[in-house]
N, C-alpha and C. Protein backbone atom coordinates (compact mmCIF):
# COMPACT_ATOMS: atom_id res chain seq x y z
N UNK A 1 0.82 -1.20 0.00
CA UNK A 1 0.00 0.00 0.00
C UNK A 1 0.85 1.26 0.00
N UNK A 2 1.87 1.41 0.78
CA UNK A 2 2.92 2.19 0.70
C UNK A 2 3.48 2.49 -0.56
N UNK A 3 3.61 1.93 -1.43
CA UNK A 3 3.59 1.68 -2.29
C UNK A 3 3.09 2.61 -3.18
N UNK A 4 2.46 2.18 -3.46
CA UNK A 4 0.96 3.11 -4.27
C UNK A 4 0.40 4.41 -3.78
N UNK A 5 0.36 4.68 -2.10
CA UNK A 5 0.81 6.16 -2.07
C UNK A 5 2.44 6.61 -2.52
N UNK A 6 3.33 6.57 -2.59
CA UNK A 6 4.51 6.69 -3.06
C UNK A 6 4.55 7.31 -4.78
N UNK A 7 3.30 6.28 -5.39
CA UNK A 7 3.59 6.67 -6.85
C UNK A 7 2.83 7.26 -7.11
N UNK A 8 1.90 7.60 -6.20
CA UNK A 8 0.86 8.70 -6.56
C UNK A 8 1.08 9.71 -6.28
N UNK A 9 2.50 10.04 -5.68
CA UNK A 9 2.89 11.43 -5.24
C UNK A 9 3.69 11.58 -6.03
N UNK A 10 4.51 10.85 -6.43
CA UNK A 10 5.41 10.97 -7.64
C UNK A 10 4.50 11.40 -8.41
N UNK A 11 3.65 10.68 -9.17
CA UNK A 11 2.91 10.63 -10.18
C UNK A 11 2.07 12.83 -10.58
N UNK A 12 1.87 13.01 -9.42
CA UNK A 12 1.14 14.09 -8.52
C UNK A 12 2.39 15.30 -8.83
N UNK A 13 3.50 14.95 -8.63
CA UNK A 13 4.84 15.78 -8.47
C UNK A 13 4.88 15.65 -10.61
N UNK A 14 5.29 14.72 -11.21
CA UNK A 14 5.39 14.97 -12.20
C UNK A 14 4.16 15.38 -13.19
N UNK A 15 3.12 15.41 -13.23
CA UNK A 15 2.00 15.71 -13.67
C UNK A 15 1.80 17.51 -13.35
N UNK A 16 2.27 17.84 -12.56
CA UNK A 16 2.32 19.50 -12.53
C UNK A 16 2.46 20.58 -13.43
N UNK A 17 3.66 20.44 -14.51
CA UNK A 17 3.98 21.03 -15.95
C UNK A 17 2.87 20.27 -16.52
N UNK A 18 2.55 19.09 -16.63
CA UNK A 18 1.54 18.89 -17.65
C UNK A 18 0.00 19.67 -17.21
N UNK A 19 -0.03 19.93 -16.43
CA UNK A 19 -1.18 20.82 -15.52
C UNK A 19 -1.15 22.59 -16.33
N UNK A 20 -0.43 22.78 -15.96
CA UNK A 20 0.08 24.03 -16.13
C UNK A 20 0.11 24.10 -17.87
N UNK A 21 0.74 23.42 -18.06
CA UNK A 21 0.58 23.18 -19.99
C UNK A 21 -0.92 23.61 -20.05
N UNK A 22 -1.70 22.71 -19.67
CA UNK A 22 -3.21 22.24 -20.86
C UNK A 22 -3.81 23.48 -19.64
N UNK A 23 -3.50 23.70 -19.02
CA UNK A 23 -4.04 25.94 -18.56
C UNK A 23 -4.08 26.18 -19.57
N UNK A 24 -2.78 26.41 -20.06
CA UNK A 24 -2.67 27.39 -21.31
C UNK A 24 -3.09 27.08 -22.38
N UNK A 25 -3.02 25.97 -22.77
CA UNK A 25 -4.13 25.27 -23.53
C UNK A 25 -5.53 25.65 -23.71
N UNK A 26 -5.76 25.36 -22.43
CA UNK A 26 -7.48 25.42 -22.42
C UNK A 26 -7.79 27.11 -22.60
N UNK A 27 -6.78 28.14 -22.21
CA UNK A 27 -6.63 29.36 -22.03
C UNK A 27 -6.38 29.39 -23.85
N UNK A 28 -5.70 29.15 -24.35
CA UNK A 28 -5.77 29.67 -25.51
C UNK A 28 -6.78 28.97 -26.45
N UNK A 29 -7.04 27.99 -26.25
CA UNK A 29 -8.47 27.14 -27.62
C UNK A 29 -9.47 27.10 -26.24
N UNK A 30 -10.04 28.41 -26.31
CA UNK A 30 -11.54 28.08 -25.52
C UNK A 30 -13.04 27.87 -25.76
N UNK A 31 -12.33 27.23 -27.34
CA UNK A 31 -13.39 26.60 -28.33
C UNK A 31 -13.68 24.81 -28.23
N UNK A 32 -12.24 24.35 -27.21
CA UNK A 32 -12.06 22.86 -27.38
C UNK A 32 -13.15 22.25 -27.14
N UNK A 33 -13.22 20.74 -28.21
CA UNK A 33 -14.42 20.44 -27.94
C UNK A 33 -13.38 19.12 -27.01
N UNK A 34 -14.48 18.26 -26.51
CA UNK A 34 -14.22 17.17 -25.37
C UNK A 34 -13.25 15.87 -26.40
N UNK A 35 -12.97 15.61 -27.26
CA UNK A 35 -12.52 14.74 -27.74
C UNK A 35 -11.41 15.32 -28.05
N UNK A 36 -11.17 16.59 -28.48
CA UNK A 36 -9.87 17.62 -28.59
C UNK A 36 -8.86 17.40 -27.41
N UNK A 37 -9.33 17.55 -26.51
CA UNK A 37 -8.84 17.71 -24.88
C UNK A 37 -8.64 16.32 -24.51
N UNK A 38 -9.43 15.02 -25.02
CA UNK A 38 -9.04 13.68 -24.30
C UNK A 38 -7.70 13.86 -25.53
N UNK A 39 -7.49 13.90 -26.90
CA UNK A 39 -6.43 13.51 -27.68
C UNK A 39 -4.97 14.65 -27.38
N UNK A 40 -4.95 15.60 -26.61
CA UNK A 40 -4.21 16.40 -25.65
C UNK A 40 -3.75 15.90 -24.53
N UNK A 41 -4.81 15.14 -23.58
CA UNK A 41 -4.24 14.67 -22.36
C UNK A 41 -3.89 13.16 -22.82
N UNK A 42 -4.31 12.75 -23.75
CA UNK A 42 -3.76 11.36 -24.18
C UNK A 42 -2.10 11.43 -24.70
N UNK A 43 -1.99 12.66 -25.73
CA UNK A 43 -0.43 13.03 -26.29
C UNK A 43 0.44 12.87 -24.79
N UNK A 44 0.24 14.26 -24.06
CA UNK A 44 0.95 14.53 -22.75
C UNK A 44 0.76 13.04 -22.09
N UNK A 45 -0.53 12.26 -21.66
CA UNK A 45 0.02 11.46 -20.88
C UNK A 45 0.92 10.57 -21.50
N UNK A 46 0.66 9.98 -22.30
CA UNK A 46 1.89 9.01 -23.67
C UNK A 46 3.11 9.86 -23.49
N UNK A 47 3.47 10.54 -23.32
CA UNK A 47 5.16 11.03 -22.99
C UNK A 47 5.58 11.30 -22.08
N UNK A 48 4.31 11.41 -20.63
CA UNK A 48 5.08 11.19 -19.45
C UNK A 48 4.74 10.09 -18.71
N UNK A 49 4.31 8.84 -19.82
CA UNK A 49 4.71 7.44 -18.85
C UNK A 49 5.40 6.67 -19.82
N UNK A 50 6.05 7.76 -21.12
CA UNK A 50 6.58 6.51 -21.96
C UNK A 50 8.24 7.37 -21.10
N UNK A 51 8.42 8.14 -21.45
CA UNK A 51 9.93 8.71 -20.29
C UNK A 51 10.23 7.70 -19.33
N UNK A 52 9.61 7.76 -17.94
CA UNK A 52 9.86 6.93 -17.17
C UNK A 52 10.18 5.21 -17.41
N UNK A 53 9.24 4.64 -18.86
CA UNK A 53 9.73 3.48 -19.27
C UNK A 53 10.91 3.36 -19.91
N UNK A 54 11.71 4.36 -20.32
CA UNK A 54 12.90 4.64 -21.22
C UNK A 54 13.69 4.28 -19.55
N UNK A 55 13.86 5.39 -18.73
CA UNK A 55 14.61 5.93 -17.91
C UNK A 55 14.92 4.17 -17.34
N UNK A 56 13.85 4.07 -16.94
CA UNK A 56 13.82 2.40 -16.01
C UNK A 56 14.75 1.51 -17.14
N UNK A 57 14.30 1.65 -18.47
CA UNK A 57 15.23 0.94 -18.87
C UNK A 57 16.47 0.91 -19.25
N UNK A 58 16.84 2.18 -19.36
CA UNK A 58 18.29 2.57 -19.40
C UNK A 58 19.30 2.19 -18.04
N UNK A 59 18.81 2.60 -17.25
CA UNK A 59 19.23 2.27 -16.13
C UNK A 59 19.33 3.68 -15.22
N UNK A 60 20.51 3.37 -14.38
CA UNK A 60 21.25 4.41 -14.24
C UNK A 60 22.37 5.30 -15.15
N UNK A 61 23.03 5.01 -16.22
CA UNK A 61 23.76 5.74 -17.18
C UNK A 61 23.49 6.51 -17.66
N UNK A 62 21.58 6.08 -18.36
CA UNK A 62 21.13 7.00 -18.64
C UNK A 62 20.61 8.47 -17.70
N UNK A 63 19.90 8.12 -16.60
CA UNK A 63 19.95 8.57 -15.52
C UNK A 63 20.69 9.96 -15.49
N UNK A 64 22.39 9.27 -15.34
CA UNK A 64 23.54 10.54 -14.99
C UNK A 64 23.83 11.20 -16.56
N UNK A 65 23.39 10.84 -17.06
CA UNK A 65 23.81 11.73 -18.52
C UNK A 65 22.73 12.66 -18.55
N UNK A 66 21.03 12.09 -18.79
CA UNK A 66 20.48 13.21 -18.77
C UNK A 66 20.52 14.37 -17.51
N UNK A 67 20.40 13.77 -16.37
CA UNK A 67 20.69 14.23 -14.81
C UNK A 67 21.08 15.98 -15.39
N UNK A 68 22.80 16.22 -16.11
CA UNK A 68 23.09 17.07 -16.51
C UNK A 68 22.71 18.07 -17.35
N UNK A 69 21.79 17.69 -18.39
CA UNK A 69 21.02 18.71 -18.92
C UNK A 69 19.81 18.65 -19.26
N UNK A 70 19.06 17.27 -18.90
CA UNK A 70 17.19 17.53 -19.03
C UNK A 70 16.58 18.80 -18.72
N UNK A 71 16.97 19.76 -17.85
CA UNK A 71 16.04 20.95 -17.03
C UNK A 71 16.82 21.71 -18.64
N UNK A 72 17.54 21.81 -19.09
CA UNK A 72 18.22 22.91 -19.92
C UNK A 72 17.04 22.58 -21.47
N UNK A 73 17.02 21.19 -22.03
CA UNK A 73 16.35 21.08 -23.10
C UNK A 73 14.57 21.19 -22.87
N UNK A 74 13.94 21.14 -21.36
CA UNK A 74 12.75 21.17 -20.98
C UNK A 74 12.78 23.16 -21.19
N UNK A 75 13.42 23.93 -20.23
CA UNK A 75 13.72 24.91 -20.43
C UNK A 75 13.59 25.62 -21.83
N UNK A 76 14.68 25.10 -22.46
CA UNK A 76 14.50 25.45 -24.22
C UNK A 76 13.35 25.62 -24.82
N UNK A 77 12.68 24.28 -25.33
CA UNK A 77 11.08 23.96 -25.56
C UNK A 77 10.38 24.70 -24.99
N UNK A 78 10.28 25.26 -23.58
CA UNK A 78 8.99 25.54 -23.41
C UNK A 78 9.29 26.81 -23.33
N UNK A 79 10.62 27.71 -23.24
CA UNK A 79 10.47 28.84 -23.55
C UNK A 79 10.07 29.50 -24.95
N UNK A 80 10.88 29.13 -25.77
CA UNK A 80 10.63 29.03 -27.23
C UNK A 80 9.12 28.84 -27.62
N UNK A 81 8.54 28.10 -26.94
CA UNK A 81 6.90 27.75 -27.47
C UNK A 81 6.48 29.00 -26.79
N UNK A 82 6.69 29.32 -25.35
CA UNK A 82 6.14 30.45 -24.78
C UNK A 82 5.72 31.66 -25.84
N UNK A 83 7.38 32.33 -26.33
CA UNK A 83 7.70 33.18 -26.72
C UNK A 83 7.03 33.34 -28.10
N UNK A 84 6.65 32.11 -28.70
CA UNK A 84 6.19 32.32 -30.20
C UNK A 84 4.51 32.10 -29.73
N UNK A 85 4.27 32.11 -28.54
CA UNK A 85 2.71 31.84 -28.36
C UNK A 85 2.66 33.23 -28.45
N UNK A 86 3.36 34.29 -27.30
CA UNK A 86 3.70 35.42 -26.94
C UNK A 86 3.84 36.29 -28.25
N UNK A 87 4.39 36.21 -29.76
CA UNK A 87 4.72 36.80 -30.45
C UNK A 87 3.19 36.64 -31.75
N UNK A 88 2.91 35.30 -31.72
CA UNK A 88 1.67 35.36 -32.41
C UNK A 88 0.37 36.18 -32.02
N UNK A 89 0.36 36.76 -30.50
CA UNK A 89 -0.82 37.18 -30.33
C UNK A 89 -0.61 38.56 -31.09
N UNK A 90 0.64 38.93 -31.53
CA UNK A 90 0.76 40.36 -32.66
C UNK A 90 0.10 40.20 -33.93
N UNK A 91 -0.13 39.04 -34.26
CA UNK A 91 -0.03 38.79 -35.65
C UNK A 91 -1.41 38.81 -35.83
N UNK A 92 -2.01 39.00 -37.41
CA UNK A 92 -3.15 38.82 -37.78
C UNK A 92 -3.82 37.15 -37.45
N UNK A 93 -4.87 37.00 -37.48
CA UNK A 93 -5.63 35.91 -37.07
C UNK A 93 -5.22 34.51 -38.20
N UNK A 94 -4.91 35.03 -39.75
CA UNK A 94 -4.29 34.14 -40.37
C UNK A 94 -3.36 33.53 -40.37
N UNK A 95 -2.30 34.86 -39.71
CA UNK A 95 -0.85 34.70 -39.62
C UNK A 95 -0.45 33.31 -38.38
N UNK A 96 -1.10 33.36 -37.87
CA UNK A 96 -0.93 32.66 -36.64
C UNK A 96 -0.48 31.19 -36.67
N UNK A 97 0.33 30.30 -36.25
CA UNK A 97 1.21 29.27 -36.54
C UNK A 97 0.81 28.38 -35.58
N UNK A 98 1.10 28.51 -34.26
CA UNK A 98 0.91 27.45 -33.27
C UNK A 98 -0.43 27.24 -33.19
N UNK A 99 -0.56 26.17 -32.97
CA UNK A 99 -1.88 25.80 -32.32
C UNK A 99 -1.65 24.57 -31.76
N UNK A 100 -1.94 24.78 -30.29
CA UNK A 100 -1.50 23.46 -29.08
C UNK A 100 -2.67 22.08 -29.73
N UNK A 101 -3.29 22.07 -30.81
CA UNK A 101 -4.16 21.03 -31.24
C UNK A 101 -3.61 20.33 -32.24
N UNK A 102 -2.34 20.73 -33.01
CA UNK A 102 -1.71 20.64 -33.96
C UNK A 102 -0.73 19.25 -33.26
N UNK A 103 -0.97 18.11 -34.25
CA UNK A 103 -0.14 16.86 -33.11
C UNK A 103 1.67 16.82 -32.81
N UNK A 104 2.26 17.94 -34.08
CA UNK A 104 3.69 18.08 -33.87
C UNK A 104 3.92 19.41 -32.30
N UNK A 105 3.13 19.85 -32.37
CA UNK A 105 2.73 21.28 -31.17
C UNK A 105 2.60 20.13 -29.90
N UNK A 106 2.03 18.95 -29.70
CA UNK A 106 1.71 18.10 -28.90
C UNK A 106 2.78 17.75 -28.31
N UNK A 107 3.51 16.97 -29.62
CA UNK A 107 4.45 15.80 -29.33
C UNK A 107 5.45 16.94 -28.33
N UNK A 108 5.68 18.00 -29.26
CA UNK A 108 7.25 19.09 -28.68
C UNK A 108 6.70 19.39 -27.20
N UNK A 109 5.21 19.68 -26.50
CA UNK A 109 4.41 19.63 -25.20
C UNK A 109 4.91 18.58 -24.44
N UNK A 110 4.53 17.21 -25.19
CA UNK A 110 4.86 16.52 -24.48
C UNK A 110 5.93 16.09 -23.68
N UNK A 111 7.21 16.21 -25.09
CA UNK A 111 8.27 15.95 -24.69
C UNK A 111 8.89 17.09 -23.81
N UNK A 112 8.70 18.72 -24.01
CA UNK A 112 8.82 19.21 -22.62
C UNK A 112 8.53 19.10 -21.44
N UNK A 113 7.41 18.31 -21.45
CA UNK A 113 6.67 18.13 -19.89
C UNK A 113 7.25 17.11 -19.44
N UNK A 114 7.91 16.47 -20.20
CA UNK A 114 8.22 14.97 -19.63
C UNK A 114 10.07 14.51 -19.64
N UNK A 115 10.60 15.12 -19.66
CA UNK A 115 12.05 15.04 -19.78
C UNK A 115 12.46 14.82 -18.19
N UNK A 116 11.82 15.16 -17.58
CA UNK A 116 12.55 15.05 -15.93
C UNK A 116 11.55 13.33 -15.27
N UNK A 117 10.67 12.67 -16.32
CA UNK A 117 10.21 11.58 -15.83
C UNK A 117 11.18 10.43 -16.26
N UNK A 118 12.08 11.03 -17.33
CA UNK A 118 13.02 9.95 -17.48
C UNK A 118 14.08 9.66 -16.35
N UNK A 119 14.51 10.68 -15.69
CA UNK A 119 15.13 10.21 -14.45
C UNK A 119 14.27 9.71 -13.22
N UNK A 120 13.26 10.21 -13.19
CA UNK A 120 12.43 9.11 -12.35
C UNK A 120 12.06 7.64 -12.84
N UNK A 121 12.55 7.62 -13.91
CA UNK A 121 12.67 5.94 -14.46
C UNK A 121 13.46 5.27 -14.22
N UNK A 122 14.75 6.16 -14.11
CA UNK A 122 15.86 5.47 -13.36
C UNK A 122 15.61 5.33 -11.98
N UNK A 123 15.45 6.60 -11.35
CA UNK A 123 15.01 6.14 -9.65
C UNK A 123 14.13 5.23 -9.25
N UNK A 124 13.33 4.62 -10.63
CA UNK A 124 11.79 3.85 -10.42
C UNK A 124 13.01 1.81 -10.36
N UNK A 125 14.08 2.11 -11.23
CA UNK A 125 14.63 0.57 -11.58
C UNK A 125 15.49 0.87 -10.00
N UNK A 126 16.36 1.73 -9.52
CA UNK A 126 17.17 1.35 -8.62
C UNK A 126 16.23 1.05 -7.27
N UNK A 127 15.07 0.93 -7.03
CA UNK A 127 14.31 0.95 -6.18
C UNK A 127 13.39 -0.11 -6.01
N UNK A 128 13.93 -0.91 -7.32
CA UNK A 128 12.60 -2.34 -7.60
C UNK A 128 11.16 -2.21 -7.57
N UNK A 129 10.75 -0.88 -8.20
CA UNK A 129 9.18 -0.60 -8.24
C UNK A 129 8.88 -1.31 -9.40
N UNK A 130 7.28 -1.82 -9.11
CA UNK A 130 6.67 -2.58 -9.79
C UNK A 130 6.29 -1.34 -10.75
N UNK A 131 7.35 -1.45 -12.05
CA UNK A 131 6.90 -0.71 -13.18
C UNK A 131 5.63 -0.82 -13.84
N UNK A 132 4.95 -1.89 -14.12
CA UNK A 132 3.42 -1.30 -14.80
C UNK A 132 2.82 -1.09 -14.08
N UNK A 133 2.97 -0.84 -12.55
CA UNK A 133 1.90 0.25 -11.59
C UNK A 133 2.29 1.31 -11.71
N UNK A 134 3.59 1.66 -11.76
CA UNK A 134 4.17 2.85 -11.34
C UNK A 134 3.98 3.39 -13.13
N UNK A 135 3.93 3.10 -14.28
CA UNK A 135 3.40 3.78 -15.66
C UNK A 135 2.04 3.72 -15.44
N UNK A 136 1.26 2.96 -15.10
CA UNK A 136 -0.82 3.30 -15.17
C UNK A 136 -0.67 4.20 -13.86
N UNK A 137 -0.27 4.45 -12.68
CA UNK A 137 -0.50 5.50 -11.93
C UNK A 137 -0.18 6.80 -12.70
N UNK A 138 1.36 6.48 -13.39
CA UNK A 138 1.95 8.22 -14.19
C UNK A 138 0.90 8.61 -14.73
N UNK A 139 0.84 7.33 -16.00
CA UNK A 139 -0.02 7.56 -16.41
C UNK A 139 -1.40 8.32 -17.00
N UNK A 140 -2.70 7.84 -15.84
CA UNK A 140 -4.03 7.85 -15.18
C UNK A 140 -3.67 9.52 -14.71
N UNK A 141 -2.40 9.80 -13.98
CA UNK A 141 -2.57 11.35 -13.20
C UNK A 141 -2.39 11.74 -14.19
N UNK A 142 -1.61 11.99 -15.64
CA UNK A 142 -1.38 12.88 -15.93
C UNK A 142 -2.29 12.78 -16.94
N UNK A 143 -3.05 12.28 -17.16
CA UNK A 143 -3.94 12.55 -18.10
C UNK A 143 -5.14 13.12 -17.57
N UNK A 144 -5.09 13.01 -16.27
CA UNK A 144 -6.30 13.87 -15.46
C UNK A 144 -6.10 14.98 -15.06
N UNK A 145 -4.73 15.57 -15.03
CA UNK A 145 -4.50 16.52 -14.54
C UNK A 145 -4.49 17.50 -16.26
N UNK A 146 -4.31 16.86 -17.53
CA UNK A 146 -4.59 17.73 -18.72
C UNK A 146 -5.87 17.99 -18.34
N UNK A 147 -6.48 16.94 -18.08
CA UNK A 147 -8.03 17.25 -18.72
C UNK A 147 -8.99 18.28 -17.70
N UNK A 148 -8.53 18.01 -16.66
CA UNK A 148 -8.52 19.32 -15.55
C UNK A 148 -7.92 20.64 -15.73
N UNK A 149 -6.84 20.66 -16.19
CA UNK A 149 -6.18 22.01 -16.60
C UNK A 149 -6.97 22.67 -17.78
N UNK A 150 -7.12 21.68 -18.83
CA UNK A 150 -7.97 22.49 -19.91
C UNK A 150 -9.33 22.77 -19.99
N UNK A 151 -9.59 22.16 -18.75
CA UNK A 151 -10.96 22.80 -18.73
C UNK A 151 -11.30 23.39 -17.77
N UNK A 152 -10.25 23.52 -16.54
CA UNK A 152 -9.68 25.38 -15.94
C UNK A 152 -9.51 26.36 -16.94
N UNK A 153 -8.21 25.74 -17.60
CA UNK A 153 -8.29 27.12 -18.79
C UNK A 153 -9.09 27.53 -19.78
N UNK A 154 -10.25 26.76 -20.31
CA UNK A 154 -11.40 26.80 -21.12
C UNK A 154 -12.63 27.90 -20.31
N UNK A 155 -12.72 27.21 -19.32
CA UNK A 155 -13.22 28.25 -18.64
C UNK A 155 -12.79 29.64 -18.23
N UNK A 156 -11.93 29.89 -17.98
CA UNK A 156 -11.20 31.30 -17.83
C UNK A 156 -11.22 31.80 -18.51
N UNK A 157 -11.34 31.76 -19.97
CA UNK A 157 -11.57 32.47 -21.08
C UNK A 157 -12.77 33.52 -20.83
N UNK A 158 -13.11 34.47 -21.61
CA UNK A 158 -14.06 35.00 -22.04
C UNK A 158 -13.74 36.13 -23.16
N UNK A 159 -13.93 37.06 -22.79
CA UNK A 159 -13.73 38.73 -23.05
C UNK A 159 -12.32 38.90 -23.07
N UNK A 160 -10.78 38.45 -22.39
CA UNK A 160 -9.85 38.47 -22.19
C UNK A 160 -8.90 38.50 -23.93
N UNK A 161 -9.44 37.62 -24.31
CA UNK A 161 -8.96 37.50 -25.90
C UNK A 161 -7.56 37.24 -25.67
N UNK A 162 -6.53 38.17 -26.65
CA UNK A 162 -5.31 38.00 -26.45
C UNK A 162 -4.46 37.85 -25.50
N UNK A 163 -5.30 38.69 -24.54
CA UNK A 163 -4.32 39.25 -23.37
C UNK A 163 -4.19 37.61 -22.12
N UNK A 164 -4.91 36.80 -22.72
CA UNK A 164 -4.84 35.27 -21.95
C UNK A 164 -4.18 34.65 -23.06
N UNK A 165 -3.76 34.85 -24.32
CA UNK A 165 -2.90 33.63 -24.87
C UNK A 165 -1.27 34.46 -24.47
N UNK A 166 -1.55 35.72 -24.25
CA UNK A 166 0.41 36.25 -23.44
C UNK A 166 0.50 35.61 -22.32
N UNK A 167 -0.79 35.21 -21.42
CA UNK A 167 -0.60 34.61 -20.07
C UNK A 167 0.19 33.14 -20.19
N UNK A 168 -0.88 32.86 -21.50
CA UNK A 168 -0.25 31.16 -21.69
C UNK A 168 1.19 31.04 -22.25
N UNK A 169 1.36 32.13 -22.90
CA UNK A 169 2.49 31.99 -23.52
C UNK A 169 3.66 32.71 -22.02
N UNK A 170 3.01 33.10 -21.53
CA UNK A 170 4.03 33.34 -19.82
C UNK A 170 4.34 32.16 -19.14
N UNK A 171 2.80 31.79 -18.62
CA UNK A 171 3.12 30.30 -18.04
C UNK A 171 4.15 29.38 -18.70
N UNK A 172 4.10 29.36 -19.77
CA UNK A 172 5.25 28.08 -20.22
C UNK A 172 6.36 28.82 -19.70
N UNK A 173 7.16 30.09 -20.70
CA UNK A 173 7.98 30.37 -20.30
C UNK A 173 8.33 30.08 -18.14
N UNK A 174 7.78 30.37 -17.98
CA UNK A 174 7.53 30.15 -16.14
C UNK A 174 7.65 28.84 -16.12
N UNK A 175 7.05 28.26 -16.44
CA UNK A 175 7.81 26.54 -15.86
C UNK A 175 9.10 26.08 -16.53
N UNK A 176 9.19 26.65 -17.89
CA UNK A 176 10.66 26.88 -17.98
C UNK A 176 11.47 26.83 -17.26
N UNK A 177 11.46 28.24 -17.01
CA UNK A 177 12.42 28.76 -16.08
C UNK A 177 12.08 28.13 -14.67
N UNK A 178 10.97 27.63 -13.79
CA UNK A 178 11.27 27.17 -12.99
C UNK A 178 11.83 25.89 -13.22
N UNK A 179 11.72 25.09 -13.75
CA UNK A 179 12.64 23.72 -14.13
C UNK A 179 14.21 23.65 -14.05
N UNK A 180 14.38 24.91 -14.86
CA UNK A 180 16.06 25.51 -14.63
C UNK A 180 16.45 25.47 -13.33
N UNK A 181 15.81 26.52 -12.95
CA UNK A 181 16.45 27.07 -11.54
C UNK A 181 16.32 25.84 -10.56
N UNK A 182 15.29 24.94 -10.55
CA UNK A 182 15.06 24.01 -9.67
C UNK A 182 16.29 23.20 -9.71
N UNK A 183 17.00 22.93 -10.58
CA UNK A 183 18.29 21.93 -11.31
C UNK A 183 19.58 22.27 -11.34
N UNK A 184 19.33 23.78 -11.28
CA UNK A 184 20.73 24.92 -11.15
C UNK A 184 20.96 24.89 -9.65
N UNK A 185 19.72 24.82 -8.73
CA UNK A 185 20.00 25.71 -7.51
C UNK A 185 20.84 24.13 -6.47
């Protein structure tokens, strides 16, 4: 039983950026319909319980290699997405490029949100956790925690218009940078 609270806090701890993602999400498409938002929290969850199956299987090597710069390439991605979320709200309504519904916009989501579950894959093998509990717990949270976030941020919408896709395009940048500093400090 210990157990299973254990990976649900993990699970709880890594599911947070994916939280914070599908905000901004739901903050910027506050048109999503319900099958939009399950194939969103389905992308994000598929890359933060396929990470942790990499990590576990790499071992530890992999582990200490990424260890050194996962927060730097999570960082990258999600500032960069920030900044061009941030730069499109200038642009005419045609002009506009990103769209978090777009499945390559997904995958690059995903794989930002999920770069620090690959070292919990390693901490998941040196610890003898029963890996297909510990991937359907990652899993199960993080696909609940999209589908909760985007329909926080769906709702928050209204009248706000642009001035909530600079928010979304803040928030990323912000978990960015908190990812950094968390890894730097």
């Amino acid at each position: 039983m210990s157990q299973v609270i254990e990976l649900i806090l993990i699970a709880i701890g890594l599911s947070f950026d994916t939280f914070a993602v599908s905000i901004s999400t739901g903050l910027t498409n506050n048109k999503i319909r319900f099958l939009q938002g399950v194939k969103v929290a389905l992308v994000l969850a598929f890359f933060q319980t396929l990470m942790p199956l990499i990590g576990w299987l790499g071992g530890v090597q992999v582990g200490r290699l990424m260890s050194d710069f996962d927060h730097w390439i999570a960082f990258g991605l999600l500032f960069l997405l920030g900044v061009k979320m941030i730069a499109d709200t200038f642009k005419k309504e045609q002009e506009r490029k990103i769209n978090p519904m777009m499945l390559s916009v997904l995958i690059y989501l995903g794989l930002a949100t999920s770069v620090d579950a690959l070292v919990v894959g390693v901490s998941l093998a040196l610890i003898s956790t029963d890996i297909y509990l510990a991937l359907a717990v990652i899993g199960f949270t993080t696909f609940m925690a999209a589908m909760i976030g985007m329909l926080l941020g769906k709702n928050a919408t209204g009248k706000l218009g642009k001035k909530i896709e600079v928010l979304g395009g803040l928030i990323l940048i912000g978990i960015g940078a908190k990812i950094l500093i968390e890894h730097l400090s």
